[in-house]
C-alpha atoms as a PDB file:
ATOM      1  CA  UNK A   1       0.000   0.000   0.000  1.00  0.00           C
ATOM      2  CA  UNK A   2       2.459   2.554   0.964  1.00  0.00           C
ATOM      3  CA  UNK A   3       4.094   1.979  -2.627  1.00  0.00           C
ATOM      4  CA  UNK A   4       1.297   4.326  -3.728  1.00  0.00           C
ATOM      5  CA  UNK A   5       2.142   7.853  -3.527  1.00  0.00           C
ATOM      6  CA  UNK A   6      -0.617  10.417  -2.662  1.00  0.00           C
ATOM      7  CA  UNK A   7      -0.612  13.848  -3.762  1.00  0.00           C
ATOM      8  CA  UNK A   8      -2.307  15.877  -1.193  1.00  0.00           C
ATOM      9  CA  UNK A   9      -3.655  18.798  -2.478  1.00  0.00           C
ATOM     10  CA  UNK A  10      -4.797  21.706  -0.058  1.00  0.00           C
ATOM     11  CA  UNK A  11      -6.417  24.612  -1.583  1.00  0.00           C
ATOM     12  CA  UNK A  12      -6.491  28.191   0.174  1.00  0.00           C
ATOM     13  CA  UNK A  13      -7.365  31.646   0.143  1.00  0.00           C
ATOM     14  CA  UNK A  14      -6.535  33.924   3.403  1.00  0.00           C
ATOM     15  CA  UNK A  15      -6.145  30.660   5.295  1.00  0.00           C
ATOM     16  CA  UNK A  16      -3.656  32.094   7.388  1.00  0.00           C
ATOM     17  CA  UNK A  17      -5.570  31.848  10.651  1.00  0.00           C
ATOM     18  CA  UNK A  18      -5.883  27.999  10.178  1.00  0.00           C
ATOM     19  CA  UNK A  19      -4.038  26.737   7.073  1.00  0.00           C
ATOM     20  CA  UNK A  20      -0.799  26.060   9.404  1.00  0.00           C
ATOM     21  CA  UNK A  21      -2.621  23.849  11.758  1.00  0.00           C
ATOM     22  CA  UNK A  22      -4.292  21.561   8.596  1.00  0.00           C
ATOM     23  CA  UNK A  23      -0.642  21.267   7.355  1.00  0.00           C
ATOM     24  CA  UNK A  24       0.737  20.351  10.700  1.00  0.00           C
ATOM     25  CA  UNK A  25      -1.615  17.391  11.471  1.00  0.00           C
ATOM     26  CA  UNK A  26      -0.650  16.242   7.593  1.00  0.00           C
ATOM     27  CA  UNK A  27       2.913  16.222   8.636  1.00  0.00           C
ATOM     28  CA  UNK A  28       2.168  13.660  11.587  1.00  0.00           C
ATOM     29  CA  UNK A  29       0.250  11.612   9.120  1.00  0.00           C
ATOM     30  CA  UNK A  30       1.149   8.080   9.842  1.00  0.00           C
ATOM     31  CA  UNK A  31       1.587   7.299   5.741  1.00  0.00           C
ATOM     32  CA  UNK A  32       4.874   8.568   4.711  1.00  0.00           C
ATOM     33  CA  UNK A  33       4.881   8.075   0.834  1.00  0.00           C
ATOM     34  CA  UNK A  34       3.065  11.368   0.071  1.00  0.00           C
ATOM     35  CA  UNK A  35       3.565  15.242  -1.149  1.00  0.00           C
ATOM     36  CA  UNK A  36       2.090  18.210   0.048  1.00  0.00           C
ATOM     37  CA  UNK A  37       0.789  20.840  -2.317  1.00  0.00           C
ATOM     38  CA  UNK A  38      -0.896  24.060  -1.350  1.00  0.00           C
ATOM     39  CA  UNK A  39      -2.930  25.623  -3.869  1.00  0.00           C
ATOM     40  CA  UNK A  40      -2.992  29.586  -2.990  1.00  0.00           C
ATOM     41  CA  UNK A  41      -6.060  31.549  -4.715  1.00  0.00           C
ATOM     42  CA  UNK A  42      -4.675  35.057  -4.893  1.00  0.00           C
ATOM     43  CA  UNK A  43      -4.079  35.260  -0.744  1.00  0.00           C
ATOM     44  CA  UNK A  44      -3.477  39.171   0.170  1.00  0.00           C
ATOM     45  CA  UNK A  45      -2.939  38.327   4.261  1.00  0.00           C
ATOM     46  CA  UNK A  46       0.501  36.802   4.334  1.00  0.00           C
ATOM     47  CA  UNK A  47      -0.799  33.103   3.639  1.00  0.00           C
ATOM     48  CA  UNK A  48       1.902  32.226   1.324  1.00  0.00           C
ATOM     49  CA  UNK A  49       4.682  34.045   3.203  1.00  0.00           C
ATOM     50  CA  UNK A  50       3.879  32.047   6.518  1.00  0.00           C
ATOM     51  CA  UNK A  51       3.798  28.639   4.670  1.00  0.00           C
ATOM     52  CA  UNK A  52       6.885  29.490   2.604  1.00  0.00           C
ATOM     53  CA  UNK A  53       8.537  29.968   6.098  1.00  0.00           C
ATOM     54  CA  UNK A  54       7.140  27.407   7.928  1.00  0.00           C
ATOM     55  CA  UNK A  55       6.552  24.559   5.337  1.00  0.00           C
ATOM     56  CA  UNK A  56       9.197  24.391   3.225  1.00  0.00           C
ATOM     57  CA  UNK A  57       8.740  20.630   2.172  1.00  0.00           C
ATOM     58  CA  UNK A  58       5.623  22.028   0.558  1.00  0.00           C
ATOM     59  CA  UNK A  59       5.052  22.574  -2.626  1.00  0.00           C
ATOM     60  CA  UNK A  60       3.586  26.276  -3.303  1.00  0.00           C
ATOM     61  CA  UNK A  61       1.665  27.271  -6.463  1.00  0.00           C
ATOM     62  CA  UNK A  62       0.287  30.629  -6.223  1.00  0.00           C
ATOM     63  CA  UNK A  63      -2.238  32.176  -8.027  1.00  0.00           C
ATOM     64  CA  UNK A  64      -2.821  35.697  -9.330  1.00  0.00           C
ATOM     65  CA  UNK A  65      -6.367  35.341  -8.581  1.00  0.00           C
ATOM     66  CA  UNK A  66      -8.936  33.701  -7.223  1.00  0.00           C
ATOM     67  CA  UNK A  67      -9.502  30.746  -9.316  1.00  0.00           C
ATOM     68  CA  UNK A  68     -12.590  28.788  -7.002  1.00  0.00           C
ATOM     69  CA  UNK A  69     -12.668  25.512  -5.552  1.00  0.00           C
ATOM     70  CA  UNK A  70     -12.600  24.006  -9.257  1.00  0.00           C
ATOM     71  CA  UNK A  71     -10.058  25.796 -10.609  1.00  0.00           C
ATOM     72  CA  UNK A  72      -7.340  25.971  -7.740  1.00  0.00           C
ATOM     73  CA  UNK A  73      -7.476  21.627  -7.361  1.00  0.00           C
ATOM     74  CA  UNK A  74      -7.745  21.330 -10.625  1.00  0.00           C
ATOM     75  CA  UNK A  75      -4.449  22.756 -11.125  1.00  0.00           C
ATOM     76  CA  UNK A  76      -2.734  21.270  -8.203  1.00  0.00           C
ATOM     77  CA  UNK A  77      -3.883  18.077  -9.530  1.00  0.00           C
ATOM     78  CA  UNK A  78      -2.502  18.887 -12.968  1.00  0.00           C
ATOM     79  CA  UNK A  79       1.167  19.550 -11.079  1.00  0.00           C
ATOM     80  CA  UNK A  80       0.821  16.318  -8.716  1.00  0.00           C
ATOM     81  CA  UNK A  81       2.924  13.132  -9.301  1.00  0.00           C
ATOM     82  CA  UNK A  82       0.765  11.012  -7.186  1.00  0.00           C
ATOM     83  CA  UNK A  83      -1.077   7.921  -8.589  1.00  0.00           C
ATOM     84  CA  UNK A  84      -3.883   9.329  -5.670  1.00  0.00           C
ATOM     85  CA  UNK A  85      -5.025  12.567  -4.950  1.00  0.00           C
ATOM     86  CA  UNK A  86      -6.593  13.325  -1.784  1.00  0.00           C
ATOM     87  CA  UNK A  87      -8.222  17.227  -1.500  1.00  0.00           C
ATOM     88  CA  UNK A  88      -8.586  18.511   1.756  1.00  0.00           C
ATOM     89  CA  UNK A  89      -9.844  21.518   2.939  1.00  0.00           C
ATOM     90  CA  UNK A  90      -7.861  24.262   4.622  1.00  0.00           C
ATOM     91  CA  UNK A  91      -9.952  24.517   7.388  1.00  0.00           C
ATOM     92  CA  UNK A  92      -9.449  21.300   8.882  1.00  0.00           C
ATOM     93  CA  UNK A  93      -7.634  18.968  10.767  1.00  0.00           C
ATOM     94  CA  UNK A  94      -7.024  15.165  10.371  1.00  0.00           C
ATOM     95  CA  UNK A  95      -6.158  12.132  12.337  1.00  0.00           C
ATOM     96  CA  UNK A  96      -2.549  10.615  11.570  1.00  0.00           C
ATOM     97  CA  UNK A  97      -4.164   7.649  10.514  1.00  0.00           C
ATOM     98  CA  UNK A  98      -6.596   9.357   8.042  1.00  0.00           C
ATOM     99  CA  UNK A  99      -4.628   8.981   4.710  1.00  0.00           C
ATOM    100  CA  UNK A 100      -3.913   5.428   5.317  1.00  0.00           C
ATOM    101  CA  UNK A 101      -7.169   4.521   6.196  1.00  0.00           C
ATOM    102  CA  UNK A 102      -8.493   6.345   2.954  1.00  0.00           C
ATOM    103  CA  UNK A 103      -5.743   4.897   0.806  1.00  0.00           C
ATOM    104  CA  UNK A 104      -7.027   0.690   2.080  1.00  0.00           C
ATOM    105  CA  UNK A 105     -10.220   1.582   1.117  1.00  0.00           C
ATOM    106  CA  UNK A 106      -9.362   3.218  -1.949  1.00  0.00           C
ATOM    107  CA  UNK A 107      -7.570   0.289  -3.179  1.00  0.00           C
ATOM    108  CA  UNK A 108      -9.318  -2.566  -1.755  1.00  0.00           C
ATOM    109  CA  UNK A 109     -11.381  -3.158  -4.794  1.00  0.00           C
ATOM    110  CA  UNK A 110     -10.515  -1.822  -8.886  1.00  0.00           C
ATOM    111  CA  UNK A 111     -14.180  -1.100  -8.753  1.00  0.00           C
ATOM    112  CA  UNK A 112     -13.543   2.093  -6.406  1.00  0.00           C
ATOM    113  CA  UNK A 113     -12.983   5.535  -7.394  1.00  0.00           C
ATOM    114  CA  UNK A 114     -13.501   7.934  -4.689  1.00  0.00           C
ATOM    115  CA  UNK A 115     -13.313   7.120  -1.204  1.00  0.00           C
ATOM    116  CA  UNK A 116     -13.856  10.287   1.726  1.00  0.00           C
ATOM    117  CA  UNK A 117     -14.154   9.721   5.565  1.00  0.00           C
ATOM    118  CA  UNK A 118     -16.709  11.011   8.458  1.00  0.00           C
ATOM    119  CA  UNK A 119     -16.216  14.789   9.169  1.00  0.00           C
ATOM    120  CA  UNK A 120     -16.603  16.406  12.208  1.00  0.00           C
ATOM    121  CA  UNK A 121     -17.647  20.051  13.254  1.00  0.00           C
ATOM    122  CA  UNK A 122     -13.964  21.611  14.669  1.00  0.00           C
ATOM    123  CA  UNK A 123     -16.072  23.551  17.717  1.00  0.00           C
ATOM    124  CA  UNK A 124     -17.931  20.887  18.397  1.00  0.00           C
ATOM    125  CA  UNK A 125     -15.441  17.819  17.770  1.00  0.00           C
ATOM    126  CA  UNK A 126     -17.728  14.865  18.509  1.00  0.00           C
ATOM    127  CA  UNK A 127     -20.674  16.397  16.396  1.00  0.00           C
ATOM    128  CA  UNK A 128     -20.677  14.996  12.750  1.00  0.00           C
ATOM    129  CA  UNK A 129     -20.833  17.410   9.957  1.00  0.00           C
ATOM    130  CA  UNK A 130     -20.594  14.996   7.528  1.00  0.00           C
ATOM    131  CA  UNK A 131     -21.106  11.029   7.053  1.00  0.00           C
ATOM    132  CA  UNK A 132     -21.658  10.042   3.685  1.00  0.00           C
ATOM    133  CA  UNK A 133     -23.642  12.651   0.654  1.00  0.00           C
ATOM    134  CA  UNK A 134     -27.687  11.903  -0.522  1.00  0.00           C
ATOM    135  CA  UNK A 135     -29.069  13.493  -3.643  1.00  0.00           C
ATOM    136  CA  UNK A 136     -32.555  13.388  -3.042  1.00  0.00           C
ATOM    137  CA  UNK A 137     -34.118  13.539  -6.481  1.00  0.00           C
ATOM    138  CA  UNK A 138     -37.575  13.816  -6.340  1.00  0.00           C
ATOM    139  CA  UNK A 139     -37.240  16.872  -4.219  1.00  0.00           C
ATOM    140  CA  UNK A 140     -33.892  18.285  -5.994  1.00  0.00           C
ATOM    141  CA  UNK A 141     -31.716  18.365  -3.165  1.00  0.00           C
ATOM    142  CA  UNK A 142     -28.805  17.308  -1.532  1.00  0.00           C
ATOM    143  CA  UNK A 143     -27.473  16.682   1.683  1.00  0.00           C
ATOM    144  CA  UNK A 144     -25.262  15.780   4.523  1.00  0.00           C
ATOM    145  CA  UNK A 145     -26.245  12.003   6.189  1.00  0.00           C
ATOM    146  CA  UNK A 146     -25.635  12.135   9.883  1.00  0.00           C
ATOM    147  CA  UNK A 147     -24.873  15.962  10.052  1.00  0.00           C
ATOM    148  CA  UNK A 148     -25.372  17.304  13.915  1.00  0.00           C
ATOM    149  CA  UNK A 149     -25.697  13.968  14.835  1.00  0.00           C
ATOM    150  CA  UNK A 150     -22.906  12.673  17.756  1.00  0.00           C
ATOM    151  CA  UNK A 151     -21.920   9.146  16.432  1.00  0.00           C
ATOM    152  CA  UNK A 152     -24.485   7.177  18.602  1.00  0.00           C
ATOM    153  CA  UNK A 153     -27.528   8.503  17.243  1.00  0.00           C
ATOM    154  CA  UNK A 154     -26.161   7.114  13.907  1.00  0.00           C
ATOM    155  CA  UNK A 155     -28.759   4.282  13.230  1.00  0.00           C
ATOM    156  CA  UNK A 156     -26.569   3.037  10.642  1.00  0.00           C
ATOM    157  CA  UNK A 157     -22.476   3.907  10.456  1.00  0.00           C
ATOM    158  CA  UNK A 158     -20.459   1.605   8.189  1.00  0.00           C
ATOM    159  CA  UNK A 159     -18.827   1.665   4.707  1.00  0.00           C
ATOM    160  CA  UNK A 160     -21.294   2.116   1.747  1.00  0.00           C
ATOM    161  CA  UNK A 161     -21.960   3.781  -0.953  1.00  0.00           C
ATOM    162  CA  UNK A 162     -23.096   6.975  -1.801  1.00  0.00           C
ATOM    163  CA  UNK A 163     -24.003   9.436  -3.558  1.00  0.00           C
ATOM    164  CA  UNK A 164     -21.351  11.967  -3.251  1.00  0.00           C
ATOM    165  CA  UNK A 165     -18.498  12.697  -0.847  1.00  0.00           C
ATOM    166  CA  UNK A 166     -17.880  16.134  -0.485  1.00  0.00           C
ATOM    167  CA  UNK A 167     -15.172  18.100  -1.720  1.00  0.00           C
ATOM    168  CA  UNK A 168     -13.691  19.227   1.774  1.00  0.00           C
ATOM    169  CA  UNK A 169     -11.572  15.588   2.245  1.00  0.00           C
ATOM    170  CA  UNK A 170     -12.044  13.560  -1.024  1.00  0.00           C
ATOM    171  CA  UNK A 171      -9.836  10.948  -2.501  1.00  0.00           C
ATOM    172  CA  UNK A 172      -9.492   9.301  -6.179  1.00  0.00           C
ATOM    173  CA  UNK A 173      -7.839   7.589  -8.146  1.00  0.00           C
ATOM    174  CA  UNK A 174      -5.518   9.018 -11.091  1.00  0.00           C
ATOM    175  CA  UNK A 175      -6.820   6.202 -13.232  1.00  0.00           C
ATOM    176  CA  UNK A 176     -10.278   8.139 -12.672  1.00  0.00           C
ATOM    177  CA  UNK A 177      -9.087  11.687 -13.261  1.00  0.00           C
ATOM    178  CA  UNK A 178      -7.909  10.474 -16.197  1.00  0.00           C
ATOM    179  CA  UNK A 179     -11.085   9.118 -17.746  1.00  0.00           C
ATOM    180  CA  UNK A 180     -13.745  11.559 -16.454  1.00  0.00           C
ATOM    181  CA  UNK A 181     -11.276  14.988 -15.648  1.00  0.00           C
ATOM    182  CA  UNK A 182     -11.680  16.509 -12.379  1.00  0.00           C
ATOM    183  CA  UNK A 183     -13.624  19.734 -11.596  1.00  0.00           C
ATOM    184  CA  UNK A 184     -15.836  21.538 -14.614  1.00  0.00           C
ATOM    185  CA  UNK A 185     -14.481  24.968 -13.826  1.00  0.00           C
ATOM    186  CA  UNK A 186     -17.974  26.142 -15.162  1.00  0.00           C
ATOM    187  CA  UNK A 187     -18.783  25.663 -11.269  1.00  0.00           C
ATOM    188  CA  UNK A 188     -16.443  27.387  -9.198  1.00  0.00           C
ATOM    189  CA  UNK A 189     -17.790  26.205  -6.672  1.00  0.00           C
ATOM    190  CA  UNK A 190     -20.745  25.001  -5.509  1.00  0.00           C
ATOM    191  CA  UNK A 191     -21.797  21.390  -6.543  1.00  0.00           C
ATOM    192  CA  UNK A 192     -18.880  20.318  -8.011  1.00  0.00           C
ATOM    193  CA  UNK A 193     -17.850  17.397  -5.934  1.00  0.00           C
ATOM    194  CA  UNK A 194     -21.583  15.791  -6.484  1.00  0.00           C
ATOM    195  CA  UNK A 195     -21.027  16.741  -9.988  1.00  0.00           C
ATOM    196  CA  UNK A 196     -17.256  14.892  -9.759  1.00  0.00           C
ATOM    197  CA  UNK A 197     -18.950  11.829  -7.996  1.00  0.00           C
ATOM    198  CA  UNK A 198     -21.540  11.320 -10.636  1.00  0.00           C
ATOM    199  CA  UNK A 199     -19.560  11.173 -13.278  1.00  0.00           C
ATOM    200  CA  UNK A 200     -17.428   8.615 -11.807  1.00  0.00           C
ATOM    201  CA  UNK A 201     -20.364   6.460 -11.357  1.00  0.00           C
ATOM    202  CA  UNK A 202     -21.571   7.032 -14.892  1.00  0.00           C
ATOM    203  CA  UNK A 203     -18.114   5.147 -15.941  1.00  0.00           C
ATOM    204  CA  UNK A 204     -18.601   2.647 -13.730  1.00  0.00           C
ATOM    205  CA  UNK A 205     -16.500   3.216 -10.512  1.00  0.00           C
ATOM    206  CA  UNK A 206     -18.263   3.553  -6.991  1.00  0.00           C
ATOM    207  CA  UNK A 207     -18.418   6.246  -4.503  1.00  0.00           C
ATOM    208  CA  UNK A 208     -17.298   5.358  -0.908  1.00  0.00           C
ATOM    209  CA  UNK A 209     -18.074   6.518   2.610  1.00  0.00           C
ATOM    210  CA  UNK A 210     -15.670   5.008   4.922  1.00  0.00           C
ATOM    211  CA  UNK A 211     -16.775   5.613   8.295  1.00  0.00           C
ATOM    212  CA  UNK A 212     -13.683   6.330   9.751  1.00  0.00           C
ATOM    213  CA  UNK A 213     -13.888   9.916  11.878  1.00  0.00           C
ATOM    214  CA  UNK A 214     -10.743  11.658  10.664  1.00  0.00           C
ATOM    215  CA  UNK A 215     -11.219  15.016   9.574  1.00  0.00           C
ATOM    216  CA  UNK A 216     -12.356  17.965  12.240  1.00  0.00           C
ATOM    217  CA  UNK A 217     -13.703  20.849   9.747  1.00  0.00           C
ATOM    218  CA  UNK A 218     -14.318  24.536  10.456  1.00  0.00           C
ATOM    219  CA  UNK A 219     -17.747  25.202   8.977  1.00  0.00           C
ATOM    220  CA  UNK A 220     -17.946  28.090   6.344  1.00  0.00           C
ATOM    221  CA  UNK A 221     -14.102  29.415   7.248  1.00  0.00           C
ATOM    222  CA  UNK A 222     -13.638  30.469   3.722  1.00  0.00           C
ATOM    223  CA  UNK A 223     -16.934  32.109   3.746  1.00  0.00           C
ATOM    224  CA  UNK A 224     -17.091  33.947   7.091  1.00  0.00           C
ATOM    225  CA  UNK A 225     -13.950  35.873   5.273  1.00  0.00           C
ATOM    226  CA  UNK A 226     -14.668  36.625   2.447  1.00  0.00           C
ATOM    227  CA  UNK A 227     -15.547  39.950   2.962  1.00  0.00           C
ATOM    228  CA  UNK A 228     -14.971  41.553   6.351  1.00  0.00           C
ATOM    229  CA  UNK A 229     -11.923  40.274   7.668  1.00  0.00           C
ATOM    230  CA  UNK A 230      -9.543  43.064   6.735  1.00  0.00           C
ATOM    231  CA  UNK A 231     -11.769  45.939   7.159  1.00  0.00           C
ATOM    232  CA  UNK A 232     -12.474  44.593  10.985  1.00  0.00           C
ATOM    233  CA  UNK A 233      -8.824  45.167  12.013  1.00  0.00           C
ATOM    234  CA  UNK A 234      -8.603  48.669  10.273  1.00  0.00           C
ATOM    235  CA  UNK A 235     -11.696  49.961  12.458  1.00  0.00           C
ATOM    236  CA  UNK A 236     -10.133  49.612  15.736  1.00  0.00           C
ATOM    237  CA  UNK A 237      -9.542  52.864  16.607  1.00  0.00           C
ATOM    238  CA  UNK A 238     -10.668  54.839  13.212  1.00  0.00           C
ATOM    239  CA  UNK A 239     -12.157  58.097  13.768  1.00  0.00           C
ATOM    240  CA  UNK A 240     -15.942  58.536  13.089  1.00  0.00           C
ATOM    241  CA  UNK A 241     -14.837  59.802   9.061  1.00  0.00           C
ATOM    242  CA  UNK A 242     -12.714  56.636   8.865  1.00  0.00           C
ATOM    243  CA  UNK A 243     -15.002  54.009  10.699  1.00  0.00           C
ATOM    244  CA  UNK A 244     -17.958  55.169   8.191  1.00  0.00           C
ATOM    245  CA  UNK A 245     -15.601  54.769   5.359  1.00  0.00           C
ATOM    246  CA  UNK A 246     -15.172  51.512   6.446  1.00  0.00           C
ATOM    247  CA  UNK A 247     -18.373  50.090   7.374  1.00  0.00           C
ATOM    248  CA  UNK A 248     -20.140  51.196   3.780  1.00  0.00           C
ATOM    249  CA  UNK A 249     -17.282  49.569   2.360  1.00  0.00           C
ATOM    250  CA  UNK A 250     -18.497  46.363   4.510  1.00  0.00           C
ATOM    251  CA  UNK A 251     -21.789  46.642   2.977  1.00  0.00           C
ATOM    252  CA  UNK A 252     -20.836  46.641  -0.043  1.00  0.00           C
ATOM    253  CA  UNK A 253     -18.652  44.122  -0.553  1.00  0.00           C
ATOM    254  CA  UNK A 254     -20.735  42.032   1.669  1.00  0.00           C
ATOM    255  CA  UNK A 255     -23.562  42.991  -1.036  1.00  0.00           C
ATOM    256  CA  UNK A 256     -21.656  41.934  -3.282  1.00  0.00           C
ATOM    257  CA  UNK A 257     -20.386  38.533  -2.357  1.00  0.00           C
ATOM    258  CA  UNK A 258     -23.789  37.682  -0.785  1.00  0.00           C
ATOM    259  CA  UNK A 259     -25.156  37.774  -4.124  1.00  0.00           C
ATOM    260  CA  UNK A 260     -22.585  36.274  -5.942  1.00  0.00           C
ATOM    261  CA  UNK A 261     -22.728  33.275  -3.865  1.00  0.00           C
ATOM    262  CA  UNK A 262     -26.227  32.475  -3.838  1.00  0.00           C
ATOM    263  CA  UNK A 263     -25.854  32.807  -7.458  1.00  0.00           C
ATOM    264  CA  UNK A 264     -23.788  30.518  -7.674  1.00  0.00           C
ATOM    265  CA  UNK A 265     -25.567  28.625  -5.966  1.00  0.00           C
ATOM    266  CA  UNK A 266     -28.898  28.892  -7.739  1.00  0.00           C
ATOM    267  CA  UNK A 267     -27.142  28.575 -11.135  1.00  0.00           C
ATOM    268  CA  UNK A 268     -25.214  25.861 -10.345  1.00  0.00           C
ATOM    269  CA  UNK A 269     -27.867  23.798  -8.673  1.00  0.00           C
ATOM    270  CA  UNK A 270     -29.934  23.833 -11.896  1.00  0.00           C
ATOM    271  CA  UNK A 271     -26.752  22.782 -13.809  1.00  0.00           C
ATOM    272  CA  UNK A 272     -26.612  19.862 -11.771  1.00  0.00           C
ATOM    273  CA  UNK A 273     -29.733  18.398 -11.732  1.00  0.00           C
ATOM    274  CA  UNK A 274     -30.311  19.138 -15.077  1.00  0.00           C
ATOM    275  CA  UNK A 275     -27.065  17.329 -16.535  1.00  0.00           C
ATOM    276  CA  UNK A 276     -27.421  14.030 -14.035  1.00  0.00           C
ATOM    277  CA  UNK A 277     -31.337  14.112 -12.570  1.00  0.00           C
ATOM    278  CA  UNK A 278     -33.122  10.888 -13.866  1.00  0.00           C
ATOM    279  CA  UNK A 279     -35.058  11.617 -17.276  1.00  0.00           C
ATOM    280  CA  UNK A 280     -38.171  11.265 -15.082  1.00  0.00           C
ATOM    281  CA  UNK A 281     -37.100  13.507 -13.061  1.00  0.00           C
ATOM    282  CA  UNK A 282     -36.304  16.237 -14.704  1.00  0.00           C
ATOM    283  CA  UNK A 283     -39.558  17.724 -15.637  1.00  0.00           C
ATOM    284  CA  UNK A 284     -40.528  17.946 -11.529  1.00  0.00           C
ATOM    285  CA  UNK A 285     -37.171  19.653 -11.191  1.00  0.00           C
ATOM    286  CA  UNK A 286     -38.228  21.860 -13.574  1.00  0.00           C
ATOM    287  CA  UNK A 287     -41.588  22.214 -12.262  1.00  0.00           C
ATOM    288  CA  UNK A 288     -39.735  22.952  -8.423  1.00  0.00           C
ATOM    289  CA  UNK A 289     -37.004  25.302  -9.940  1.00  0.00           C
ATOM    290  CA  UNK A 290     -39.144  27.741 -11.443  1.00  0.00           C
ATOM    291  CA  UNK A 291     -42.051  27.564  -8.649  1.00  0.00           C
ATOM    292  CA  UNK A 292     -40.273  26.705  -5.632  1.00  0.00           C
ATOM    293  CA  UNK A 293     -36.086  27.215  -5.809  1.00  0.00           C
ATOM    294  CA  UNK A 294     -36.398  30.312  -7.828  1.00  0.00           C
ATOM    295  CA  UNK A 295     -38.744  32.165  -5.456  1.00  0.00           C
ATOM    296  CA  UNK A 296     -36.885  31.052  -2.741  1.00  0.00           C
ATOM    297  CA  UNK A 297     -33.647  32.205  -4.155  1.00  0.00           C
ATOM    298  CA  UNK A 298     -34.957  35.580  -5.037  1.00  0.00           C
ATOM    299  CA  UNK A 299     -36.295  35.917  -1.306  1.00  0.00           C
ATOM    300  CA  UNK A 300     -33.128  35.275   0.150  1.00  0.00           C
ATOM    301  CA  UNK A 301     -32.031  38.174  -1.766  1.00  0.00           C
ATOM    302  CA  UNK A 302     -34.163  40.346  -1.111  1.00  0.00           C
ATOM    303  CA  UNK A 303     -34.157  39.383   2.986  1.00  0.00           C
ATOM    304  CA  UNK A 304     -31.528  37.589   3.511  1.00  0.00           C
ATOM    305  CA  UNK A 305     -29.058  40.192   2.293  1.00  0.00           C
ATOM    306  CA  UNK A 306     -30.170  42.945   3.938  1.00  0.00           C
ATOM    307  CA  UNK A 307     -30.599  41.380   7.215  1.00  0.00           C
ATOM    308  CA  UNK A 308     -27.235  40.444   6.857  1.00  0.00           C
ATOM    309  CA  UNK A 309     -26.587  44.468   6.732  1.00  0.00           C
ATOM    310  CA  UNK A 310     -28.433  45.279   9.646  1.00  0.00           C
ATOM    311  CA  UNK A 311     -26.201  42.653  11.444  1.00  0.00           C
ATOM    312  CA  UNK A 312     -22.969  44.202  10.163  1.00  0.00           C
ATOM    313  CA  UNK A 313     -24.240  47.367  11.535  1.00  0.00           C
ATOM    314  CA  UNK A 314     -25.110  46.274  15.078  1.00  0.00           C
ATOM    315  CA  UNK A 315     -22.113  44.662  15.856  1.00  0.00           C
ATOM    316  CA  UNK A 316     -19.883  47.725  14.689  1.00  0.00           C
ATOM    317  CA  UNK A 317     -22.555  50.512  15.677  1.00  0.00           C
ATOM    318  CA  UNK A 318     -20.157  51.127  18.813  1.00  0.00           C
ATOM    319  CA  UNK A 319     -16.702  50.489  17.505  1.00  0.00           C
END
């Protein structure tokens, strides 16, 4: 087993507040034929700097911009020498003997393409956020099994398949990159790991859920920065000018990347269930789209959004 190299491939983006702690419990990893590479999306806090310094055994490729979730693994994957590639999240942790138990699993059967483990919440470590994906398709959704469950109110934990693994700790074959590609950079992100998972079942190869808890996860760290994290260190301390100044330009890029994500979102949700929904499906997920998802989505723009606003403004309407 430990004849086959894994390419671990860690994506990031003004990770710096957690990035070093994901690459430290790699390096204790208890499977030693492996390299490190660390995707960085266009990082403007000192990300690549610190890992340069830190984690020199790793192998940096840095972007210009941010190229999403699809676009950042697929080119680490496209520089990796491994005959696996694992992609794992930034924001987490993992268990020394994660990779190995991934990489058994992996290759216990030809008939395997993608294997991915039980994931935990980081702040709540025994509360899973993950156990295996569903695609419900009568209703058009997906989902987490087991999420904010603790592992005894599991009525059923073993190894199965399913219908997705998500993209935060996923591991496949290069024999299956090769036939299907990775990531459809049409995505960005947002669905792509479901859409990954069902075209590796379309060729024939099953999806895996080992049930092996190995991966602690800080929910939404990439999103919970996207667009105030910066500004809320330069308001400390700003005169009332300044600190106005900075608060519209909160709201605006929070505005901004609100709507861009739920977008993406929306858009990318019909993609999905359009290309791989059953043929008798697909009419009711039209039907649901236009009458149900699409009102929904324009809702949560016109609410959502700007309670999110009245939010930022509370919290910094004493700062």
């Amino acid at each position: 087993m430990e004849n086959s190299k894994v390419s671990i491939i860690i994506l990031t983006w003004n990770g710096i507040g957690h990035v070093a702690n994901c690459l430290e419990s790699v390096f204790k990893s208890n499977y030693f034929n492996y390299e490190v590479i660390v995707v960085d999306n266009g990082s403007k806090d000192g990300t690549p700097e610190m890992i340069s310094q830190r984690f020199p055994q790793v192998r940096l490729i840095l972007n210009k911009k941010n190229l999403g979730f699809t676009g950042g693994n697929n080119q680490g994957v496209k520089e990796a020498t491994g005959n696996i590639f694992f992609l794992l999240n930034d924001d987490t942790k993992i268990h020394p003997d994660l990779i190995k138990t991934l990489v058994e699993g992996l290759e216990s059967s030809s008939e395997i393409g993608i294997v991915g483990p039980k994931i935990y919440f980081m702040d709540k470590p025994n509360k899973i956020w993950f156990a295996g994906g569903k695609i419900d398709w009568i209703k058009s959704n997906s989902y987490h099994l087991g999420k904010n469950l603790m592992d005894k109110e599991l009525s059923s934990d073993s190894k199965k398949e399913v219908d997705f693994i998500t993209g935060c700790a996923l591991m496949i074959k290069r024999e299956v990159v090769d036939k299907v590609g990775l990531f459809d950079n049409k995505l960005f992100a947002f669905y792509e790991d479901a859409d990954l998972c069902q075209k590796v079942k379309k060729v024939g190869y099953k999806v895996l859920y080992l049930p092996f808890g190995g991966v602690w996860h800080i929910k939404s760290a990439t999103a919970s920065r996207v667009f105030l994290d910066d500004l809320k260190s330069q308001i400390e301390g700003a005169g009332l000018i300044k600190k106005i100044i900075i608060v519209f330009k909160m709201v605006v890029r929070y505005l901004f990347s609100a709507v861009r994500q739920k977008g993406r979102h929306y858009r990318n949700r019909f993609i999905f269930f359009m290309r791989h929904a059953p043929g008798r499906y697909k009419i009711t997920f039209l039907i649901r789209f236009i009458l149900i998802v699409t009102p929904m989505f324009l809702w949560s723009i016109i609410y959502e959004a700007p309670e999110g606003l009245i939010k930022i403004a509370w919290q910094h309407r004493q700062k």
